[in-house]
Protein backbone atom coordinates (compact mmCIF):
# COMPACT_ATOMS: atom_id res chain seq x y z
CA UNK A 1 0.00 0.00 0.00
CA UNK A 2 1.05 3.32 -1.22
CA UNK A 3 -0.13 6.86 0.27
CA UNK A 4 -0.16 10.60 -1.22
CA UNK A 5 -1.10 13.48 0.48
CA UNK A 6 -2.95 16.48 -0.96
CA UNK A 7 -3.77 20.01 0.48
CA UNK A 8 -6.68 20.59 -0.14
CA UNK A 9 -8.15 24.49 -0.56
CA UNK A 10 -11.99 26.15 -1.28
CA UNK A 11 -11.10 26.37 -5.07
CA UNK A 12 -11.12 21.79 -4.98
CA UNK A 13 -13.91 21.97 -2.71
CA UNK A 14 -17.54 22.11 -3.54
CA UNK A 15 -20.51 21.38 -0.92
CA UNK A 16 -23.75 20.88 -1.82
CA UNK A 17 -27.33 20.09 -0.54
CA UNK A 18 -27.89 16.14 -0.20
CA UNK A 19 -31.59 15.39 -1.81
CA UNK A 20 -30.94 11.87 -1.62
CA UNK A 21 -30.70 12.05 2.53
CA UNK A 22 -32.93 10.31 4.68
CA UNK A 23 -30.81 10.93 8.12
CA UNK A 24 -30.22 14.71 9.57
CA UNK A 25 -26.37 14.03 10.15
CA UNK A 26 -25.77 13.88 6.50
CA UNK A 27 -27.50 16.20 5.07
CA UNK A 28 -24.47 17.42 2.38
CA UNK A 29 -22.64 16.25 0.07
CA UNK A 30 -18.72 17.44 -0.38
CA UNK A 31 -16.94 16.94 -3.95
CA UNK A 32 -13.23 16.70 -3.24
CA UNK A 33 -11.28 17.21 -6.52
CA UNK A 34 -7.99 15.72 -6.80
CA UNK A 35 -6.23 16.07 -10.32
CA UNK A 36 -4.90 13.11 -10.45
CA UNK A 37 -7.26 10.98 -8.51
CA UNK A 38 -7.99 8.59 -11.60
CA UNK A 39 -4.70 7.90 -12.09
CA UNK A 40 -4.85 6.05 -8.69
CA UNK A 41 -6.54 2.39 -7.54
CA UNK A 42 -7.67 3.91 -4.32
CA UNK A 43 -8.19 1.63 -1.09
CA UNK A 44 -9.60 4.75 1.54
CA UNK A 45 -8.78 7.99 2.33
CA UNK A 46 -7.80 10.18 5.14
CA UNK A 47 -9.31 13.49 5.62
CA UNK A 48 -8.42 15.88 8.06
CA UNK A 49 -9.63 19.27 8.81
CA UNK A 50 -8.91 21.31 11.55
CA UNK A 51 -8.71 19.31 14.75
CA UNK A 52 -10.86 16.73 13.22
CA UNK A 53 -9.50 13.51 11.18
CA UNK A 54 -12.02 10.66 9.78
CA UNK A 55 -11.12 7.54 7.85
CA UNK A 56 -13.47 6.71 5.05
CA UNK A 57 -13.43 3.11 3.51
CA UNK A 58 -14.84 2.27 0.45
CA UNK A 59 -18.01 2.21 1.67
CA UNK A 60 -18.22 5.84 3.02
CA UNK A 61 -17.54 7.78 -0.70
CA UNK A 62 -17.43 7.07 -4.50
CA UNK A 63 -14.81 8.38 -6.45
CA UNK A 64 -16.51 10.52 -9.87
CA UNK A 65 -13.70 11.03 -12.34
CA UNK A 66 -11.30 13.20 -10.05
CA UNK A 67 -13.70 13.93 -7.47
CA UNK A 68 -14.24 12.00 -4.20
CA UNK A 69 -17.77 12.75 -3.60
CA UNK A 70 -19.07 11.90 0.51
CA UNK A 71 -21.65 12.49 2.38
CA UNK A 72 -21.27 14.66 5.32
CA UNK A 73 -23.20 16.72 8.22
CA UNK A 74 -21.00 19.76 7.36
CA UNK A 75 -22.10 23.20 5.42
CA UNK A 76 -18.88 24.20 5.83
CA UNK A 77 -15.28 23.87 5.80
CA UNK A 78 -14.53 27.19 7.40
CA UNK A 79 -16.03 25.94 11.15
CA UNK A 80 -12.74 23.91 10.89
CA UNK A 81 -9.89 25.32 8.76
CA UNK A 82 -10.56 28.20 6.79
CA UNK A 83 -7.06 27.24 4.68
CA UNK A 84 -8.43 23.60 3.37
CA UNK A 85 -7.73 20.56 4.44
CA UNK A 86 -5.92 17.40 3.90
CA UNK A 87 -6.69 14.16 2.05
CA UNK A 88 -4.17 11.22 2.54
CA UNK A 89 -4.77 8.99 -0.30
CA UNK A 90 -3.76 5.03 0.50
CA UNK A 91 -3.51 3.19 -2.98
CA UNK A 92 -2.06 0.09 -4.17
CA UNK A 93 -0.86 1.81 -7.68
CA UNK A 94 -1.27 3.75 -10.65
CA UNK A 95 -4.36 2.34 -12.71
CA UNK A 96 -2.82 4.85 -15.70
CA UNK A 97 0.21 6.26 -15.38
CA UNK A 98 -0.84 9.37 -18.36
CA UNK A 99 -3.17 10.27 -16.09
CA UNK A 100 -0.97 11.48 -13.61
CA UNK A 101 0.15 14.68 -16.07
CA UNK A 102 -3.84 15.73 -16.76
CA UNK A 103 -2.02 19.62 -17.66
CA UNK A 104 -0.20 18.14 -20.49
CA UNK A 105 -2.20 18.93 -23.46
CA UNK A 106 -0.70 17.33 -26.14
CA UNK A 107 -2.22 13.42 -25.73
CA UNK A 108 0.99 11.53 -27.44
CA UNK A 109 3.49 13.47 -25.07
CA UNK A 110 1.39 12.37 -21.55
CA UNK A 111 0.84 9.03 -22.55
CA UNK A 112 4.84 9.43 -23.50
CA UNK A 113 5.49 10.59 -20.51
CA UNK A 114 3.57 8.31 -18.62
CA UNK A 115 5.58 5.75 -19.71
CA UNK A 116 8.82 6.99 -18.86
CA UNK A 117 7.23 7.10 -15.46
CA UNK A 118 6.14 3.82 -15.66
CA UNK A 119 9.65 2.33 -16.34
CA UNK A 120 11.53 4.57 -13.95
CA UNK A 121 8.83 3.07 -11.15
CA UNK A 122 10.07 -0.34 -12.24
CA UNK A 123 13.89 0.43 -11.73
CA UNK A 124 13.62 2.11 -8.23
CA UNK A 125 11.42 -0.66 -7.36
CA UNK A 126 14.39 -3.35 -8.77
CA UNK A 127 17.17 -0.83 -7.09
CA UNK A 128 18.56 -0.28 -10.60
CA UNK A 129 19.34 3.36 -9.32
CA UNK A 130 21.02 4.71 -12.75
CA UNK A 131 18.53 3.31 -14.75
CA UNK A 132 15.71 5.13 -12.94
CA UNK A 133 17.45 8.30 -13.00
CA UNK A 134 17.81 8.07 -16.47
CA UNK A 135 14.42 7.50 -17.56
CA UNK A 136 13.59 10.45 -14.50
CA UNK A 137 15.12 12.56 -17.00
CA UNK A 138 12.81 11.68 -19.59
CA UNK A 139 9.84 12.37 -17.41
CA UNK A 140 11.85 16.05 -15.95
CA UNK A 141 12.52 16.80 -19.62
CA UNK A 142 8.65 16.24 -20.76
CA UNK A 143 7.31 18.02 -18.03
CA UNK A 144 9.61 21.23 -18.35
CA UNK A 145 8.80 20.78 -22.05
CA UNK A 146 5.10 20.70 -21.47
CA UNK A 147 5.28 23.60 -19.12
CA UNK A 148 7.44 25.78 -21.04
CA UNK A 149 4.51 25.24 -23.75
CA UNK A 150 6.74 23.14 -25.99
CA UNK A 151 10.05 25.56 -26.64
CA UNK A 152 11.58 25.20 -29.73
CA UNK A 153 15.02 24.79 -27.42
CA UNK A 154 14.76 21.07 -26.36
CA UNK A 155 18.00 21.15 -24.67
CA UNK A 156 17.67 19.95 -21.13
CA UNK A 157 20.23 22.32 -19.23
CA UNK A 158 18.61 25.55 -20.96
CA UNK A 159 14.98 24.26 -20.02
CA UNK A 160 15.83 23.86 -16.34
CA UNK A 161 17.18 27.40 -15.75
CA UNK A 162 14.34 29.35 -17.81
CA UNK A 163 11.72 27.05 -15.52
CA UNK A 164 13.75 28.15 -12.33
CA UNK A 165 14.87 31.84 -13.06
CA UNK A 166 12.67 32.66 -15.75
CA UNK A 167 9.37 30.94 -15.03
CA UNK A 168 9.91 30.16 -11.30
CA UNK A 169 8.10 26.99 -11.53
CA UNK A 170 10.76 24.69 -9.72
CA UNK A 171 12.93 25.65 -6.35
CA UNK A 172 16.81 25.57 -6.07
CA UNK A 173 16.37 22.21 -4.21
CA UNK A 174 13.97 21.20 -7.46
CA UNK A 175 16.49 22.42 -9.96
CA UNK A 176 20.01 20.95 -8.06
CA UNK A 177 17.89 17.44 -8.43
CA UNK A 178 17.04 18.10 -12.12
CA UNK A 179 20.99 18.83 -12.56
CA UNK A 180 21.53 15.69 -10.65
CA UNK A 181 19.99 13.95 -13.19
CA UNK A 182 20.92 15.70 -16.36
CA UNK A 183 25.00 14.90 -15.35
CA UNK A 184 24.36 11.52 -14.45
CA UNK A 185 23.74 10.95 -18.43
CA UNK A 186 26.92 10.92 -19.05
CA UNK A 187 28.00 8.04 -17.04
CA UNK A 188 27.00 5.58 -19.92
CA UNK A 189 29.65 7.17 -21.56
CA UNK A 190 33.17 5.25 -20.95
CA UNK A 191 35.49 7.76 -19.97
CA UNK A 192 33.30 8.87 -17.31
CA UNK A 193 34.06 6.04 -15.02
CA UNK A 194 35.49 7.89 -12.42
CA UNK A 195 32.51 10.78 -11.78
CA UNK A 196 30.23 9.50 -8.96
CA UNK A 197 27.65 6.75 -9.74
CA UNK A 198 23.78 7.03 -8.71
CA UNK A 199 23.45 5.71 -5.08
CA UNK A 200 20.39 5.07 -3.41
CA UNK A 201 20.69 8.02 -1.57
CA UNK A 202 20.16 10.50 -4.78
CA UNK A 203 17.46 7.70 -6.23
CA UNK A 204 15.22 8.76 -3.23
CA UNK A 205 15.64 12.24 -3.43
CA UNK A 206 15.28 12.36 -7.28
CA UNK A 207 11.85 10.33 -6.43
CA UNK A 208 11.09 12.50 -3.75
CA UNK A 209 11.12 15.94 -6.54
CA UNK A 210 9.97 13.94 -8.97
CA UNK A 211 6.52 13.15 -7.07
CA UNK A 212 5.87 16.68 -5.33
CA UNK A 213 6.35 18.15 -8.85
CA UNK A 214 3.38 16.14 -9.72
CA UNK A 215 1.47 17.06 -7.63
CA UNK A 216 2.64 20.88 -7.56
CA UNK A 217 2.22 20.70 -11.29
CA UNK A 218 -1.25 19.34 -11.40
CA UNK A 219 -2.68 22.05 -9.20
């Protein structure tokens, strides 16, 4: 079991009037949108708002494309937490991996991109730590490429520092991971034997940025 955590603010939130109820404690119904909530095979969810936290199991909510949709007793979310909430997701994996990039317009770059994820998921899970990072720089390269609404510059180096000084989309921590990976190209090449090989170490932090900018991305 896997688990992703979203903030969740007014703009994702939408409460309604429940016509369907037949008990006074639920008399609304809350539509939670997530972005990437189809890409997920969700088990339940954890939502906390405020001082309160409540576990919902499959019985409790049905998901509606990206939208969790639940009954609740609750007009509002501002009695709680006027700045959102949270929704732990706990998942046992990605039903579609293309559907974790829903802002990337063109279809044949998400669903390529999708599958870069897809095999760099497979090599951290096998430890096969250069292998990942390599195919991590596919995925960097066709987000940045996405974002930067498809440059006619594909180069990798000049894509990272226009989305970090330019653009501002990634942090210094985000764009020292991107370099990371853009260097550690080069070690298939034979006279780099002596730089510094992908440990596991840099795997987890290159998974690590490579998951919050998902999520950052989507919203």
């Amino acid at each position: 079991m896997k688990s992703m955590v979203f903030k969740v603010d007014k703009e994702n939130l939408t409460i309604k009037d429940n016509p369907k109820s037949t008990s006074l404690e639920y008399n609304y119904t809350w539509n939670i949108h997530v972005p990437i909530l189809k890409a997920l095979s969700i088990e339940y969810f954890v939502a906390q708002y405020g001082p309160l936290t409540s576990l919902f199991d499959n019985m409790d909510y049905y998901i509606q494309g990206n939208d969790i949709v639940l009954n609740s007793e609750y007009a509002s979310l501002e009695s709680f937490d006027p700045n959102g909430m949270l929704i732990t997701l706990h998942y046992h994996g990605i039903r579609d991996y293309s559907l974790l990039f829903p802002w990337i317009a063109d279809i044949k770059l998400r669903n390529r991109v999708g599958e870069f994820y897809e095999e760099a998921e497979k090599n951290f899970e096998q430890g096969a730590w250069l292998s990942f990072a390599l195919m991590c720089g596919a995925v960097f390269e066709g987000m940045l490429y996405a974002k930067l609404n498809m440059p006619k510059g594909t180069d990798f180096f000049n894509m990272i520092n226009e989305a970090y000084k330019d653009k501002k989309i990634i942090n210094s921590q985000q764009k020292k991971v991107m370099d990371t990976v853009r260097i550690s190209r080069n070690l298939v090449h034979a006279n780099r034997f002596k730089t510094d090989y992908i440990t596991r170490k840099k795997a987890m932090d290159i998974m690590t940025t490579i998951n919050k900018l998902i999520k950052q991305f989507a919203y």
